[in-house]
Protein backbone atom coordinates (compact mmCIF):
# COMPACT_ATOMS: atom_id res chain seq x y z
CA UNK A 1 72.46 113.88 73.68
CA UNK A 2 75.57 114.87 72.17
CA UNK A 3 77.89 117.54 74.55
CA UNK A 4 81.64 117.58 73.20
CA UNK A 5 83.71 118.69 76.80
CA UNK A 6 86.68 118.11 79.06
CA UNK A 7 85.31 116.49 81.95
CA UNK A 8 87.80 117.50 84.53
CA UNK A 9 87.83 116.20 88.10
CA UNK A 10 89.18 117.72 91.06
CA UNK A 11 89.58 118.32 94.62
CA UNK A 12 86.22 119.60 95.68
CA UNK A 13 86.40 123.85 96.12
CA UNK A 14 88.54 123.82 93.40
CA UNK A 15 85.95 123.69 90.23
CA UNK A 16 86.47 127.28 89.33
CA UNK A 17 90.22 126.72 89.47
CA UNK A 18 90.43 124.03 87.30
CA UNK A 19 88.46 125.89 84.92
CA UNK A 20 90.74 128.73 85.03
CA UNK A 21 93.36 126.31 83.74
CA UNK A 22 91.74 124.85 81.16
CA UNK A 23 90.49 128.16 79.69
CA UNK A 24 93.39 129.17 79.48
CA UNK A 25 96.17 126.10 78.42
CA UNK A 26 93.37 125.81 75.75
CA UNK A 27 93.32 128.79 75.36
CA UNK A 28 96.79 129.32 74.27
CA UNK A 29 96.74 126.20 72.11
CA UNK A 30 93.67 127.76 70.30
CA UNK A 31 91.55 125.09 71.11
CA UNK A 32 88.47 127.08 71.78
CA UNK A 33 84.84 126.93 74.07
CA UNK A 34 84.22 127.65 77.50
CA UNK A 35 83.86 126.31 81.42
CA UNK A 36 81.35 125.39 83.11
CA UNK A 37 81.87 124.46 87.23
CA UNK A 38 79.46 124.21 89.83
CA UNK A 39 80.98 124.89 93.45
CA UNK A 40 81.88 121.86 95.93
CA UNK A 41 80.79 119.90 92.50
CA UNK A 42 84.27 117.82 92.27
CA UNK A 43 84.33 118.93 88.25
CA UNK A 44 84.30 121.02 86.15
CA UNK A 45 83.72 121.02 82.00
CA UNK A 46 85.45 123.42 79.06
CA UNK A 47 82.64 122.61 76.35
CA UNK A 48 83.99 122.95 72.86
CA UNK A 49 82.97 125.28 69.77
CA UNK A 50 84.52 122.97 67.49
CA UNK A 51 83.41 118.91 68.05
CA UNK A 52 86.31 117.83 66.19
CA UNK A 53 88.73 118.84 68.52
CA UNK A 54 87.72 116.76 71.35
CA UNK A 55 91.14 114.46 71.15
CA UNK A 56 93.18 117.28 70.17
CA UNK A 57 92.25 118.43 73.32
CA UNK A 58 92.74 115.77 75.44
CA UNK A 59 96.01 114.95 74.05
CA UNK A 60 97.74 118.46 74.30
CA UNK A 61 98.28 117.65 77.66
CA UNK A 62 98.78 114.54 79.90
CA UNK A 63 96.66 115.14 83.51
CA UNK A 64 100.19 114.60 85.17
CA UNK A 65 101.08 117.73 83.33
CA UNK A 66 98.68 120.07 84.64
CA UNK A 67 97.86 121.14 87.66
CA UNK A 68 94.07 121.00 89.27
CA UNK A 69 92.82 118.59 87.25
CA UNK A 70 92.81 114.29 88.53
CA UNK A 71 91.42 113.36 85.44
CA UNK A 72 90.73 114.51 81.96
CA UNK A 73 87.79 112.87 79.73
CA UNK A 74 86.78 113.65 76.33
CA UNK A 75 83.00 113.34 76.74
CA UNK A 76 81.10 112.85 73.69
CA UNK A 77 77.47 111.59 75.25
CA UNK A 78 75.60 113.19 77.94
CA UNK A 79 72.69 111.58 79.58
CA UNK A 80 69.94 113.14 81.52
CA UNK A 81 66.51 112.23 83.72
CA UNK A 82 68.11 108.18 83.38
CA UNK A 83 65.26 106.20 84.85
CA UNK A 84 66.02 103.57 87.57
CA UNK A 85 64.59 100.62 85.45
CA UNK A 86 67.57 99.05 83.02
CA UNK A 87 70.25 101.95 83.86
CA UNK A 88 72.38 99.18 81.34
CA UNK A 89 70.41 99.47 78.50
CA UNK A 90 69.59 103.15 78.53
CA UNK A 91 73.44 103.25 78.66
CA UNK A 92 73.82 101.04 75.38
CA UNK A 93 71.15 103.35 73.76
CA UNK A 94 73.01 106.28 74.35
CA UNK A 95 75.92 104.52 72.92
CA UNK A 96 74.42 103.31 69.72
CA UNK A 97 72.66 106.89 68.90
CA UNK A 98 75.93 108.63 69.43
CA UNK A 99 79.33 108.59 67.43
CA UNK A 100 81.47 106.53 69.06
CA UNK A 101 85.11 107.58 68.75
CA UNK A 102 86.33 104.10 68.76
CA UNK A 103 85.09 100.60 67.92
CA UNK A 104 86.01 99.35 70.71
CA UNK A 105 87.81 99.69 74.25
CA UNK A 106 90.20 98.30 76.58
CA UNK A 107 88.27 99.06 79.63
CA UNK A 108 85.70 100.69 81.64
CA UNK A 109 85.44 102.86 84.88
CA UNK A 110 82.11 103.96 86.42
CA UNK A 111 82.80 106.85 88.15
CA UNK A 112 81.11 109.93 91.04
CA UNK A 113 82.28 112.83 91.93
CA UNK A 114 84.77 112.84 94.97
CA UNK A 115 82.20 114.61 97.09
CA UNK A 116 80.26 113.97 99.99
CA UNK A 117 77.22 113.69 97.65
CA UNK A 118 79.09 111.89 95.21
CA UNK A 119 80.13 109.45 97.73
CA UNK A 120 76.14 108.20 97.92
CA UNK A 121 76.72 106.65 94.85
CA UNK A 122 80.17 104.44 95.22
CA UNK A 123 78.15 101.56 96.11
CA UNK A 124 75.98 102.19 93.06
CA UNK A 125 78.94 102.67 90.98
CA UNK A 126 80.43 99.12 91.72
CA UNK A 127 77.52 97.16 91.52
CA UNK A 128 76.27 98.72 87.96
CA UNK A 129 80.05 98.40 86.51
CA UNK A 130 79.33 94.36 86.30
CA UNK A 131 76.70 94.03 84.19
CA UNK A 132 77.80 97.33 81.91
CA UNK A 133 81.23 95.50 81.55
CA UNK A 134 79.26 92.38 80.56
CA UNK A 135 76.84 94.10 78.59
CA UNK A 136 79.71 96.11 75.99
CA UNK A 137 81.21 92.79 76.04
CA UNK A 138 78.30 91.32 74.15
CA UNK A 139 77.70 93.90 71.77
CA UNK A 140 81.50 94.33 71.09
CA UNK A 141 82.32 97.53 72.76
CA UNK A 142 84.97 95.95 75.21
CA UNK A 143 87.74 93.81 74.79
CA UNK A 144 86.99 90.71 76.43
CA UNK A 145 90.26 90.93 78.69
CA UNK A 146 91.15 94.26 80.01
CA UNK A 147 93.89 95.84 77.40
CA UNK A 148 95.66 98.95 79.05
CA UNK A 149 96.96 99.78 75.59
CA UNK A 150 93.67 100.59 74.20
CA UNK A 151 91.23 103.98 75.24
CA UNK A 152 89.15 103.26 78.76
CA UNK A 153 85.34 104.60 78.36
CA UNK A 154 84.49 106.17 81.90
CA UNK A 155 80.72 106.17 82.78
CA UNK A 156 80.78 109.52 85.37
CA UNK A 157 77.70 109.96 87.70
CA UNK A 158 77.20 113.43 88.44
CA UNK A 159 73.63 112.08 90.27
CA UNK A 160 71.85 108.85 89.56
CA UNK A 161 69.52 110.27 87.23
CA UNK A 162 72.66 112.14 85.02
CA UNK A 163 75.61 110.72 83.26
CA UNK A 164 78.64 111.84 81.23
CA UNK A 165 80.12 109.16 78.82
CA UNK A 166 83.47 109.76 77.48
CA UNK A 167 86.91 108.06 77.60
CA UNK A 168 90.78 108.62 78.18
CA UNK A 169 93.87 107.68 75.98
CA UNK A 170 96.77 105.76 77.72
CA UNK A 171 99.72 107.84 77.48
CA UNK A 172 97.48 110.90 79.06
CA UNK A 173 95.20 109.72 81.81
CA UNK A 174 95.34 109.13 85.25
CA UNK A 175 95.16 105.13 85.68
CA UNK A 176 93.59 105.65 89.14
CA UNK A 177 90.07 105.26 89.68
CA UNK A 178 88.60 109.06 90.29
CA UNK A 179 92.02 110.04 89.13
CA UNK A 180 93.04 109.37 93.00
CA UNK A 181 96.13 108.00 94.02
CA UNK A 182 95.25 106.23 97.66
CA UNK A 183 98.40 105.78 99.66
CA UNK A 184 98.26 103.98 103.44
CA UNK A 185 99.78 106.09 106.76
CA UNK A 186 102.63 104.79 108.18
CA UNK A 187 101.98 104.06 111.80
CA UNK A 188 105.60 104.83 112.58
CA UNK A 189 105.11 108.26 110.82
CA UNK A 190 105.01 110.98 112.80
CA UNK A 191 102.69 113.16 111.03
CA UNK A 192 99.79 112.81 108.42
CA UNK A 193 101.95 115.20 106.40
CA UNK A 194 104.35 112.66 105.34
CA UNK A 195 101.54 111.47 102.61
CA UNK A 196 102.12 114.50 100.87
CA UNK A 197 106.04 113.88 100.25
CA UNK A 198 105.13 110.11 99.46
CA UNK A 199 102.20 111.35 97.03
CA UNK A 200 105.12 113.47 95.24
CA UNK A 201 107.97 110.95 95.53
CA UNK A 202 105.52 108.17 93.50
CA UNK A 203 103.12 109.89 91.23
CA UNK A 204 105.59 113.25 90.19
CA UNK A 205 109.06 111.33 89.71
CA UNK A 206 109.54 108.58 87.10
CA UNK A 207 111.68 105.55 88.38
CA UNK A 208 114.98 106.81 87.37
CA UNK A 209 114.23 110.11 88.61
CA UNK A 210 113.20 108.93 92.41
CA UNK A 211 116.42 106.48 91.85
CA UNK A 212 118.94 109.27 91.33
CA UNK A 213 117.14 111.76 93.50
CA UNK A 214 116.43 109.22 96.66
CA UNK A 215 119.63 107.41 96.68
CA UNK A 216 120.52 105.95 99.92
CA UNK A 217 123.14 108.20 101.62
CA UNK A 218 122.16 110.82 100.16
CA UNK A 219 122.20 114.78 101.53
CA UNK A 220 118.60 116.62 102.15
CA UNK A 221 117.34 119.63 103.81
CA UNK A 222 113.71 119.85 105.37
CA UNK A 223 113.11 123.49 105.68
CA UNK A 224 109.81 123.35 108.32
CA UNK A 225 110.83 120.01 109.92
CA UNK A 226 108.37 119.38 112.64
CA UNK A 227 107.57 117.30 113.60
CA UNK A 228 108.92 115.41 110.84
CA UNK A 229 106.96 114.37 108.57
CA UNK A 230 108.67 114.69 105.47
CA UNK A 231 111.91 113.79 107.36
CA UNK A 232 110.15 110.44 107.93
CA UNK A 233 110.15 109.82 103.84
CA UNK A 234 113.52 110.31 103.32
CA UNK A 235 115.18 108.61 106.03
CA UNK A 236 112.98 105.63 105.14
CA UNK A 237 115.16 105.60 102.20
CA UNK A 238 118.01 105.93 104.11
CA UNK A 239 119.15 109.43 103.13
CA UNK A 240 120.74 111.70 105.56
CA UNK A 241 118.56 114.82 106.43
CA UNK A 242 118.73 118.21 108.35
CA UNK A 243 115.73 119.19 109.85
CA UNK A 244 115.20 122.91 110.26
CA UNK A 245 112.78 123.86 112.70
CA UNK A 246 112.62 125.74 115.98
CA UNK A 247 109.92 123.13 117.12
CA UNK A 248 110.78 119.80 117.57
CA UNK A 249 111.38 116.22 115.73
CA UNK A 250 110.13 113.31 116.34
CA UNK A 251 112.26 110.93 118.98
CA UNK A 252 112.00 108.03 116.65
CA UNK A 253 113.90 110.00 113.78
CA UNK A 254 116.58 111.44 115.54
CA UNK A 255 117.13 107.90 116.87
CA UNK A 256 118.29 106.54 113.94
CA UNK A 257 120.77 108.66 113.32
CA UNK A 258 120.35 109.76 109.75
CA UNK A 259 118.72 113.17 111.24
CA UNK A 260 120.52 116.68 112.56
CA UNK A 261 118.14 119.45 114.15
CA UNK A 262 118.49 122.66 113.78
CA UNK A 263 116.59 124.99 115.54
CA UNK A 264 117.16 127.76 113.04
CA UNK A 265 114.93 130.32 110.39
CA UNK A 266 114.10 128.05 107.15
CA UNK A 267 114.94 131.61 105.61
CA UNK A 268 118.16 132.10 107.05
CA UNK A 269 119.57 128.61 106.97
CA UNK A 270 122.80 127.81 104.74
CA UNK A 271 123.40 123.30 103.99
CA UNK A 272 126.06 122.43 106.31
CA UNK A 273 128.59 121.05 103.76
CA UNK A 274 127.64 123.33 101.29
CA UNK A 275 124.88 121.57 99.11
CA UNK A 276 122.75 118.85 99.38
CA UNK A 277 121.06 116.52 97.04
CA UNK A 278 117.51 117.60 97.82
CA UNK A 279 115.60 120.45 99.08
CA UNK A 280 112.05 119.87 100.31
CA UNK A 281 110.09 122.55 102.34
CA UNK A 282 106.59 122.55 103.63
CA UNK A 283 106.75 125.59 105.69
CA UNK A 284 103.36 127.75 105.83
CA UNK A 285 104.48 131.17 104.26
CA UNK A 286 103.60 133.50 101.05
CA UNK A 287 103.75 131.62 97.95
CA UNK A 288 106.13 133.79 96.18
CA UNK A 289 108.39 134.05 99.35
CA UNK A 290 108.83 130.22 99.35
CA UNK A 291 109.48 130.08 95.43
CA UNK A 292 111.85 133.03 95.43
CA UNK A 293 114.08 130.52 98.74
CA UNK A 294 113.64 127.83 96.71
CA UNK A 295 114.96 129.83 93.33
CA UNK A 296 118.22 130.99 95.71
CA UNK A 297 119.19 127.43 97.14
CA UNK A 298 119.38 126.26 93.62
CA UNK A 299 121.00 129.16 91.07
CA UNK A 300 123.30 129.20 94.05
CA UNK A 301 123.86 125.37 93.66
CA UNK A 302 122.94 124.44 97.30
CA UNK A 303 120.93 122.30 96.43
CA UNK A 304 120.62 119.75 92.68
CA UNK A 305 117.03 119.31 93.46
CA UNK A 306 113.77 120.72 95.52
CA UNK A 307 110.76 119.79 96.58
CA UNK A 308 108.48 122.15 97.89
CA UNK A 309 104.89 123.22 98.82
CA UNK A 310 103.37 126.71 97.76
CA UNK A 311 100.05 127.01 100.26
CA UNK A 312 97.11 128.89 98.05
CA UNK A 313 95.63 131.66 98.73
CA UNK A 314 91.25 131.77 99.14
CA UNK A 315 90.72 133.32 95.37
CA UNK A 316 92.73 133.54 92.08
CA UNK A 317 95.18 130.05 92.87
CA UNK A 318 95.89 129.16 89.37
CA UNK A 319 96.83 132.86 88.38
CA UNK A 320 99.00 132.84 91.96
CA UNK A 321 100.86 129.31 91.28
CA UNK A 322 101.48 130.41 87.55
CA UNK A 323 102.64 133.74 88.39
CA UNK A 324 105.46 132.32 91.63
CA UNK A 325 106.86 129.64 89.36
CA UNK A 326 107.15 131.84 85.92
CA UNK A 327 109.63 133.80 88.07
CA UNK A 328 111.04 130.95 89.69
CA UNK A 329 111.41 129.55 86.19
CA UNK A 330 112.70 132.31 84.29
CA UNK A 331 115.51 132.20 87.16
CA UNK A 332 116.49 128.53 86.30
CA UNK A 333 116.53 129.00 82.50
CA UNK A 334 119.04 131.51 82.96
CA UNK A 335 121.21 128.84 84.39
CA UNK A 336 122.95 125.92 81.64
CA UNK A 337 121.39 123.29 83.43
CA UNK A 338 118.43 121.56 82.38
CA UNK A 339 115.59 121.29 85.32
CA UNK A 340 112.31 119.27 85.08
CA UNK A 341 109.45 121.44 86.26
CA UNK A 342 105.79 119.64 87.76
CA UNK A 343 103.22 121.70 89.44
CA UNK A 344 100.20 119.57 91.05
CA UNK A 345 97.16 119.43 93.33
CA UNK A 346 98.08 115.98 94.38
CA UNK A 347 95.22 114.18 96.38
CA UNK A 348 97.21 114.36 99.70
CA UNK A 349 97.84 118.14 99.62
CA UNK A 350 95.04 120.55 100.78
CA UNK A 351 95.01 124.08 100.22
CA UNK A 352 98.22 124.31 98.47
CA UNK A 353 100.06 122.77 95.68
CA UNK A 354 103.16 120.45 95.50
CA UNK A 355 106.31 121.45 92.91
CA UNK A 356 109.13 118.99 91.59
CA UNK A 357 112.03 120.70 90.40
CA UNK A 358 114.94 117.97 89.42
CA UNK A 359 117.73 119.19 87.60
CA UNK A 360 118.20 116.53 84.80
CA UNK A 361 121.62 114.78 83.13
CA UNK A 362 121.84 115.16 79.37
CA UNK A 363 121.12 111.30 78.93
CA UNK A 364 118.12 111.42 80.91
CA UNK A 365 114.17 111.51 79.01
């Protein structure tokens, strides 16, 4: 059955959201149709008007460029009521009776929902991708060694008996499976939110950005300290930090002596020499409040880069998030420095979203 969509994934709660976005980046790019989301689903779909715009739209954005989304897929085959007998060949079926964007692929990922419905079919999932791999293998659909360079086909399982079939280019796609970036808690950490700073630090910097940003002996602030999780990441690579909290830090950090506390109002607080490297701030207040801070400390140079949280509120998020960092940008553009700008619902964040703001060199991509 053919169904031209965006299959978006994201953090469950979230569908509508995501839709929101997509309605309206597409929107503005006049690439036209409309969403469809399901609560606590883990998706959500923009179906197109126009079938020949299904790469256009998956290529006017990368997913690390937008904000709800894990992954995007172009889906170009949708398959209902699949029967339990030969899942595989009902599969290849589906395949041969649609139009297949490409010959052939570099890989494959069979994919659920990141739900706690969706989780009832992981097993499924890993056992069926063996014999699908072999089976578009033997009729030429898949390269016979995975090629990275070449368009994955995902196979995503909204149930066992339904099934969207589309694929991802390489330069715009998550490479994660689910579009989730898995990272293991320190045991020396001293909080769970430290996972949220590492999630930034590795999947919203490139390398030369987290080189020139991280560099050891370094300057940072941690507006919201305690108890230190976000400390943790950047004394682990050996910057020095002050932690600004009236609560306290963890013993471990202020034993290495790369960390000064002060118990002081995030809002209030001026650097101690004057600037510092980088600002991060997790501190649970009104969105615009904390974008407006993090707009003073760096028009007023206190700071060459931030890193910050903005927690959501229950309804409208995208139109919030938008909204707080339009003003925050609009601030920096009036500056002559050039800044780099992310906004994302990383895996490790909950009901908020992380920003990267790095003020970039004129030699730097």
């Amino acid at each position: 059955m053919s169904n031209t969509s965006v299959l978006a994934y994201c953090r469950p709660g979230y569908e509508n959201d995501t839709a929101n976005e997509l309605t309206t980046r597409y929107g503005e790019a006049a690439i036209y149709g409309y969403p469809v989301s399901k609560k606590q689903s883990g998706f959500a779909l923009y179906h197109l008007y126009d079938d020949t715009q299904l790469e256009n739209a998956i290529t006017q954005f990368a997913v690390s460029q937008s904000i709800f989304p894990r992954q995007l897929v172009a889906v170009f085959c949708a398959m209902k009521d699949i029967e339990k007998d030969d899942r595989v060949g009902q599969v290849l079926e589906a395949l041969k009776e649609g139009e297949l964007p490409y010959s052939i692929f570099g890989a494959i990922d069979v994919e659920y929902p990141d739900t706690e419905d969706g989780k009832t079919l992981a097993k499924f999932c890993r056992k069926f991708t063996v014999p699908l791999r072999q089976a578009l293998r033997k009729a030429g659909w898949l390269t016979a060694k995975e090629n990275a360079g070449k368009p994955k086909l995902h196979i995503f399982f909204e149930s066992f008996e339904n099934c969207f079939i589309g694929y991802t280019l390489p330069n715009y796609a998550s490479q994660d499976h689910l579009g989730i970036c898995r990272l293991k808690f320190p045991s020396d950490a001293p909080s769970r939110s430290t996972l949220k700073l590492e999630d930034a630090l590795v999947n919203m910097l490139s390398s030369k950005q987290q080189t020139r940003v991280l560099r050891s002996g370094g300057r940072a602030v941690d507006l919201g300290a305690c108890p230190g999780g976000w400390t943790y990441q950047l004394v682990k690579r050996g910057m020095y930090v002050e932690a600004i909290d009236n609560g306290l830090i963890a013993d471990s950090l202020m034993a290495t002596g790369l960390v000064e506390h002060h118990a002081a109002d995030g809002f209030a607080y001026k650097p101690q020499f004057g600037r510092v490297d980088l600002l991060v701030c997790d501190m649970i207040e009104q969105p615009d409040r904390v974008a407006k801070l993090m707009g003073d400390w760096l028009v007023k140079h206190w700071a060459t880069h931030a890193i910050f949280n903005l927690k959501l509120p229950m309804k409208r998020r995208y139109e919030t998030v938008t909204q707080a960092i339009s003003l925050l940008v609009s601030r920096l553009d009036a500056l002559n420095d050039a800044f780099s700008v992310k906004v994302r619902h990383l895996y490790h964040d909950r009901d908020e979203v992380t920003v990267t703001i790095i003020r970039t060199s004129e030699d730097e991509v």
